[in-house]
Protein backbone atom coordinates (compact mmCIF):
# COMPACT_ATOMS: atom_id res chain seq x y z
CA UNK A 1 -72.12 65.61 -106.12
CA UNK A 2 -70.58 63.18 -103.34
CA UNK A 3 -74.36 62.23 -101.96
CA UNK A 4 -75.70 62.53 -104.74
CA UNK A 5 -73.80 59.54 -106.01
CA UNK A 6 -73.86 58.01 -103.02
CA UNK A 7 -77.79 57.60 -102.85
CA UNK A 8 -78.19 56.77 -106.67
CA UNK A 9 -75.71 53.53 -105.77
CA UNK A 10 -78.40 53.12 -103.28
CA UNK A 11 -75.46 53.96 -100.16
CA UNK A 12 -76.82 53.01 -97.12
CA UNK A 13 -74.69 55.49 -94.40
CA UNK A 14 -75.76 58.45 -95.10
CA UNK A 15 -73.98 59.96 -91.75
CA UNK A 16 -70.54 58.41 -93.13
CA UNK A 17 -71.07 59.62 -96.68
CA UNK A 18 -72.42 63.21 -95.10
CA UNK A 19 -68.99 63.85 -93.85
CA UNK A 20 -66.94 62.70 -96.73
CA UNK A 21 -68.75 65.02 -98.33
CA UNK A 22 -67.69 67.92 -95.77
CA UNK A 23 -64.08 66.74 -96.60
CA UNK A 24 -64.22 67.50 -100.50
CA UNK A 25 -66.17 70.66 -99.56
CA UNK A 26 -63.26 71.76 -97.67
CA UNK A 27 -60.63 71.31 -100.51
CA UNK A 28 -62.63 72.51 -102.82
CA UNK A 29 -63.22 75.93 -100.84
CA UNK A 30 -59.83 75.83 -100.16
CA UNK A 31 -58.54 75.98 -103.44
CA UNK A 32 -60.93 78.91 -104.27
CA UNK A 33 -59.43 80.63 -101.47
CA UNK A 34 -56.30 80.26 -102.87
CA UNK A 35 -57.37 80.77 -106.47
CA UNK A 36 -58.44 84.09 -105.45
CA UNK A 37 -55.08 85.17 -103.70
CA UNK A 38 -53.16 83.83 -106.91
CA UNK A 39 -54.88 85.74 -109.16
CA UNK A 40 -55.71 88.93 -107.16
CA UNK A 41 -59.54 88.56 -107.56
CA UNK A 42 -61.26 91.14 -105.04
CA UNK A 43 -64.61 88.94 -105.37
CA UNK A 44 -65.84 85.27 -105.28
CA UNK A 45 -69.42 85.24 -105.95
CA UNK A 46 -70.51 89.13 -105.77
CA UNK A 47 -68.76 89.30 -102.14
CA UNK A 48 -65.36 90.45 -100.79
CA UNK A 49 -62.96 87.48 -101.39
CA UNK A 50 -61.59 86.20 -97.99
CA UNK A 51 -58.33 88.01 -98.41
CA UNK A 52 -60.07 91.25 -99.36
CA UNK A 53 -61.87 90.90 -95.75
CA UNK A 54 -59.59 89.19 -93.32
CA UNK A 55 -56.33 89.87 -94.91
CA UNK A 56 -54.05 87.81 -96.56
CA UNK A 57 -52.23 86.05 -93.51
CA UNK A 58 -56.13 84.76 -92.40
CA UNK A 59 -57.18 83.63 -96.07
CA UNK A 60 -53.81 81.45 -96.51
CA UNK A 61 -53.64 79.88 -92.94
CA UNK A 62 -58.00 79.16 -93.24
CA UNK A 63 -57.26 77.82 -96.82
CA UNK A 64 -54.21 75.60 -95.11
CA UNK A 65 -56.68 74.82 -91.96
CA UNK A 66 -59.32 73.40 -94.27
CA UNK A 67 -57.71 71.04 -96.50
CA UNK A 68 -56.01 69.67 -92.83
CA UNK A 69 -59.03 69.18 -92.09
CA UNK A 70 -60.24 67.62 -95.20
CA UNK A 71 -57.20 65.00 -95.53
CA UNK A 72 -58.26 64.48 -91.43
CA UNK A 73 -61.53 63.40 -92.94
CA UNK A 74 -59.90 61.15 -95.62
CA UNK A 75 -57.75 59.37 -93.58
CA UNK A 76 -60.53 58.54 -91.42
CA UNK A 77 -62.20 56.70 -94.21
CA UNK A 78 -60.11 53.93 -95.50
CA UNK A 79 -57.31 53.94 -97.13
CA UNK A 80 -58.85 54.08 -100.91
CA UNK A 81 -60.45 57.44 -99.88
CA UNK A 82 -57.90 58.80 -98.51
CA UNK A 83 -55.40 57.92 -101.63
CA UNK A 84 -58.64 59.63 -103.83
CA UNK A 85 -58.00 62.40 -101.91
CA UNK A 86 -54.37 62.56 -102.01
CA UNK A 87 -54.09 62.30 -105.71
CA UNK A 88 -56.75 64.25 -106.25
CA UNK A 89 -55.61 67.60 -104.38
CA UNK A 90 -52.25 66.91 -106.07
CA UNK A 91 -54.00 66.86 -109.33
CA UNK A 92 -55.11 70.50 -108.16
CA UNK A 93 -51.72 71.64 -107.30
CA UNK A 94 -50.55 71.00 -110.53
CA UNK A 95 -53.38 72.20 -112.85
CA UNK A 96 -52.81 75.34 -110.54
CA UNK A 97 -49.48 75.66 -111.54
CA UNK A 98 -50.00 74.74 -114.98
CA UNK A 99 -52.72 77.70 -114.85
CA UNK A 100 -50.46 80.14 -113.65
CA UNK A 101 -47.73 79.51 -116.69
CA UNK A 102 -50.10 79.49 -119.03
CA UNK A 103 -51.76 82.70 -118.47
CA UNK A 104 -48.00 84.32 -118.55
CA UNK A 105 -47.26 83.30 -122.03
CA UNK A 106 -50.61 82.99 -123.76
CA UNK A 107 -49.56 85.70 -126.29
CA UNK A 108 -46.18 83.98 -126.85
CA UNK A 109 -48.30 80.72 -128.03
CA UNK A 110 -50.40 82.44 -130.23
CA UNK A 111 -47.84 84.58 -131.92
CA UNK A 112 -45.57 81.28 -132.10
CA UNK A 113 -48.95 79.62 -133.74
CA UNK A 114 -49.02 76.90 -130.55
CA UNK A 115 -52.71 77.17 -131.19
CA UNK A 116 -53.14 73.14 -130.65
CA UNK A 117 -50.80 72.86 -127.71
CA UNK A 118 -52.37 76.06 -126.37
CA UNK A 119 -56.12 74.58 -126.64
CA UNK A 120 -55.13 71.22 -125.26
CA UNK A 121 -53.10 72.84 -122.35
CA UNK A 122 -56.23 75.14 -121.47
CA UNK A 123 -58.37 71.94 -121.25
CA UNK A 124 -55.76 70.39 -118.97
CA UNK A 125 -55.72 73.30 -117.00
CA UNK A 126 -59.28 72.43 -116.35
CA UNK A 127 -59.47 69.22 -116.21
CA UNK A 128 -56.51 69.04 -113.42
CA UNK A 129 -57.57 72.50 -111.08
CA UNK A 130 -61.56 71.76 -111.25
CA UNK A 131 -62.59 68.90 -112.68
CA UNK A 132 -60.65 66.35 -110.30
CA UNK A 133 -62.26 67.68 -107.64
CA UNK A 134 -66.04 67.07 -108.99
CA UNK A 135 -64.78 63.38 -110.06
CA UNK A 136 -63.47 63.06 -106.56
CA UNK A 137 -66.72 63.49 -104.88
CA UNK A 138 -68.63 61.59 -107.61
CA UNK A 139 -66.52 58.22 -107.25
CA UNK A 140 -66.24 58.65 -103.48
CA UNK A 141 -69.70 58.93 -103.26
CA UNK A 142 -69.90 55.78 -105.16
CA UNK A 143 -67.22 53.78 -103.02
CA UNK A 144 -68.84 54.99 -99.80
CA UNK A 145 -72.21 53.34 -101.18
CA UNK A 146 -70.15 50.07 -102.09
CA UNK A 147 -71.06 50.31 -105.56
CA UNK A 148 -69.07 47.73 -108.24
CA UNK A 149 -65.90 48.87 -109.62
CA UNK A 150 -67.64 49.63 -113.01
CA UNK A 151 -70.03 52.33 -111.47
CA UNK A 152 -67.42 53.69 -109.73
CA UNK A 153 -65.42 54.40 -112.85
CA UNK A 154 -68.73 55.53 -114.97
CA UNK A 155 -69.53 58.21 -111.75
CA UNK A 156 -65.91 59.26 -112.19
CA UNK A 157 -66.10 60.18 -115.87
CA UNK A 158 -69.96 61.32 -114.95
CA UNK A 159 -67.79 64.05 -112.48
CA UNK A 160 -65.31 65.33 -115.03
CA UNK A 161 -67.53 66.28 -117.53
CA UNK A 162 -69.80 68.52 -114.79
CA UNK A 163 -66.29 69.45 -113.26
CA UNK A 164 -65.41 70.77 -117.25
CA UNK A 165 -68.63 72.15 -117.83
CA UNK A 166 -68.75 74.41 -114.51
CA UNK A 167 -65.43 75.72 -115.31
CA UNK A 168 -66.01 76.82 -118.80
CA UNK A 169 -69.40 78.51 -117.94
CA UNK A 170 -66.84 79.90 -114.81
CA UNK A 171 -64.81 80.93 -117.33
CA UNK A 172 -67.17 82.59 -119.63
CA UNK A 173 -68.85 84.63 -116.64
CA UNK A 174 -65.34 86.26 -116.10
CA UNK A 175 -64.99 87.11 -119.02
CA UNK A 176 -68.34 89.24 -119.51
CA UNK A 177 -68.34 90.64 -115.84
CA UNK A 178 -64.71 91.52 -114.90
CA UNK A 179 -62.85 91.53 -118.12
CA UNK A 180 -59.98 89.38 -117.13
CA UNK A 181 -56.95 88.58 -119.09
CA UNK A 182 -56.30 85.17 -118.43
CA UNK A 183 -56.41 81.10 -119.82
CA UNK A 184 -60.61 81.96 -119.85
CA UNK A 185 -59.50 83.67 -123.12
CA UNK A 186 -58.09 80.70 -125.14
CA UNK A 187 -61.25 79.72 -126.67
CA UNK A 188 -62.03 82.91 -127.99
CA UNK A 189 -59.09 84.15 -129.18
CA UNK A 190 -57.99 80.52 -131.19
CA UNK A 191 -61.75 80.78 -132.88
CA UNK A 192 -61.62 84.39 -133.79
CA UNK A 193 -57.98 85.38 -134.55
CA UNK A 194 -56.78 81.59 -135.80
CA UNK A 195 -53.18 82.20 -136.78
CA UNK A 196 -53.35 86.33 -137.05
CA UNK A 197 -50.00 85.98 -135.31
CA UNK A 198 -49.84 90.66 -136.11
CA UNK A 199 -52.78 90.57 -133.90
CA UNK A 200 -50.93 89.13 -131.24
CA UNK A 201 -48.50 91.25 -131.09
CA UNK A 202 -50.76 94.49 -130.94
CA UNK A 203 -52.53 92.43 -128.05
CA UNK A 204 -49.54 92.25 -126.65
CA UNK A 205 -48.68 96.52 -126.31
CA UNK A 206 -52.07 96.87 -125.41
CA UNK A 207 -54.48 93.94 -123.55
CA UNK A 208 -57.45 96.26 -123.39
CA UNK A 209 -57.87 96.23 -126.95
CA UNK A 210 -58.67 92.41 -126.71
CA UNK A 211 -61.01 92.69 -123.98
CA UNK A 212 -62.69 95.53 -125.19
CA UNK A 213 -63.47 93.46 -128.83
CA UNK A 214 -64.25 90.50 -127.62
CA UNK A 215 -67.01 92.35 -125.50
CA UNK A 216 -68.29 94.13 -128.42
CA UNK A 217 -68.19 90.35 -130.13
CA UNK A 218 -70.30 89.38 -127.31
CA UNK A 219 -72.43 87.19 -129.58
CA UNK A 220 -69.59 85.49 -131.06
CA UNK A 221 -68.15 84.94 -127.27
CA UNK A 222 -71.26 83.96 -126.69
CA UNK A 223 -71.28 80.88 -129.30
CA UNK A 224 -67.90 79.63 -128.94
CA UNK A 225 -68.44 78.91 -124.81
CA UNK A 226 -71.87 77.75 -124.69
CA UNK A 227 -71.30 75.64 -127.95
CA UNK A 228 -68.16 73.77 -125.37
CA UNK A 229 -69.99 73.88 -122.56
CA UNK A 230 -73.28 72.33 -124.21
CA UNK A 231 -70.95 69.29 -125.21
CA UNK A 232 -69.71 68.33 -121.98
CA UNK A 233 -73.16 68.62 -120.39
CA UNK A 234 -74.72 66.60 -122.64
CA UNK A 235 -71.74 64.10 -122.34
CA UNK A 236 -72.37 63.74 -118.62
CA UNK A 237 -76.15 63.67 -119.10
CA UNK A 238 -75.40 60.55 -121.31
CA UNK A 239 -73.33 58.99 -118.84
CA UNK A 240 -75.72 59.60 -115.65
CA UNK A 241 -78.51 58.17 -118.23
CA UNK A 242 -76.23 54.45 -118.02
CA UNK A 243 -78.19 51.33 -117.38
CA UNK A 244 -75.90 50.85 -114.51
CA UNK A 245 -77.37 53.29 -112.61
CA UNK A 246 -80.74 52.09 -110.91
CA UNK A 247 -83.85 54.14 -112.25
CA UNK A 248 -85.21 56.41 -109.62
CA UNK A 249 -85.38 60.23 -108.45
CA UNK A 250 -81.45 59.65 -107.87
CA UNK A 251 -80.87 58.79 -111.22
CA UNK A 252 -83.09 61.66 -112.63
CA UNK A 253 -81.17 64.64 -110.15
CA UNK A 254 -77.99 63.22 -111.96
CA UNK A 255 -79.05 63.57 -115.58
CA UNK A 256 -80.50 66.95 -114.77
CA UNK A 257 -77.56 68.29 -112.22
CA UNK A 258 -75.21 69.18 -115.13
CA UNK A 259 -77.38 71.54 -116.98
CA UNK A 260 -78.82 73.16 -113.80
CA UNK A 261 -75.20 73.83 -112.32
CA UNK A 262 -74.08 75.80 -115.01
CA UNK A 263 -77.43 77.60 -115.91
CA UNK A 264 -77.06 78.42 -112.31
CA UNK A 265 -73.97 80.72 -113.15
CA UNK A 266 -74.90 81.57 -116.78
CA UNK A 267 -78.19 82.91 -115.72
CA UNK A 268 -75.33 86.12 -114.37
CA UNK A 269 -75.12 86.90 -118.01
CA UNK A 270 -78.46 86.14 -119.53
CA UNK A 271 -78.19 82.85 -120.87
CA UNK A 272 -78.13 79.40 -120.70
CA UNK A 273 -77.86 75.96 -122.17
């Protein structure tokens, strides 16, 4: 997303933005390292997680070497980039935390009928642990091209929506391949059960029950996630489509790069948007 940016602001150093790049490659890998640790997920991607094949010890210290090596990177680029970076993987952090919390007492929002709160802390959750990182790379890639404060801001928003997007369609994939209990289950369960607070509390003797009918409600899953993700696609497709942006193959691979990143990973499940 970082060169990609980059060349539609018409960024001249390709070397300089190449390696910026790297750095928000690095965080971002990092935190999946992580991600996978925290949540005791045995695959990223249809392979062993790191921790599953190095051991735990390995995957924390590589996942500690790489965002060293990505605030090494940072620093080495100015002072804006670097504070980009800084506030960025803080951003991270917290939507991490936040993440954590909020999967232990999902069933204590629903049966207290937080069902506002509980959507709006789910899309914090995302906006903080994944989408930061995807408006990171999109206004770095802008500053490294020298692009006007407005365009900057635009490629910013431009990355949140994608960042939003990939997560929900992350989200969704989990949900039909492994079954997991966790903040991926918000949407659903608001839009099916509303306020059946009784419900809750049979969820809450026995989690299988969920999983097992939202899988059977596989078409209604199904609507609820690509309906979401479908609006923040076509949110960032309006914003890459900006008269700001130059017209050119640059400016095409950015209106197009939102729906072909998450088709990517819905294509797993059969579908797309």
């Amino acid at each position: 997303m970082l060169i990609l940016s980059f060349k539609a602001c018409n960024g001249k150093n390709y070397e300089r933005a190449l390696e910026s790049a790297i750095g928000i490659e690095l965080a971002h890998t990092a935190s999946l390292v992580h991600d996978d640790i925290i949540d005791d997920d045995k695959r990223r991607r249809g392979k062993p997680a790191l921790h599953v094949k190095k051991g735990l010890g390995i995957a924390i210290l590589t996942g500690h070497k790489m965002i060293n090596e990505a605030f090494r990177i940072a620093l080495k680029h100015g002072k804006k980039n670097a504070f980009i970076f800084l506030n960025t993987w803080n951003e991270t952090l917290e939507g991490e935390l936040k993440d954590i919390s909020l999967t232990s007492r999902l069933l204590e929002h629903i049966e207290r009928g937080n069902l506002r709160k509980l959507i709006n802390e789910y899309f914090k959750v995302i906006d903080l642990k994944t989408a930061s990182l995807f408006s990171a790379a999109c206004k770095a890639g802008a500053i490294e091209a020298g692009a006007p404060q407005k365009l900057v801001d635009l490629l910013a928003k431009y990355g949140r929506s994608v960042g939003i997007s990939y997560q929900l369609a992350d989200d969704f994939v989990d949900i039909i391949n492994n079954g997991k209990f966790d903040e991926g289950l918000i949407l659903p369960l608001v839009k099916i059960y509303g306020r059946n607070k009784e419900m809750a509390k049979i969820i809450r003797e026995n989690q299988d029950l969920l999983l097992d009918f939202l899988i059977e409600r596989e078409d209604d899953l199904k609507g609820i996630y690509l309906e979401e993700i479908r609006k923040h696609v076509e949110s960032a497709e309006s914003l890459a489509s900006s008269e700001m942006i130059e017209d050119g193959p640059f400016k095409d691979m950015l209106v197009e790069a939102p729906r072909y990143v998450v088709n990517k990973m819905l294509e797993e499940v059969g579908v797309v948007v």
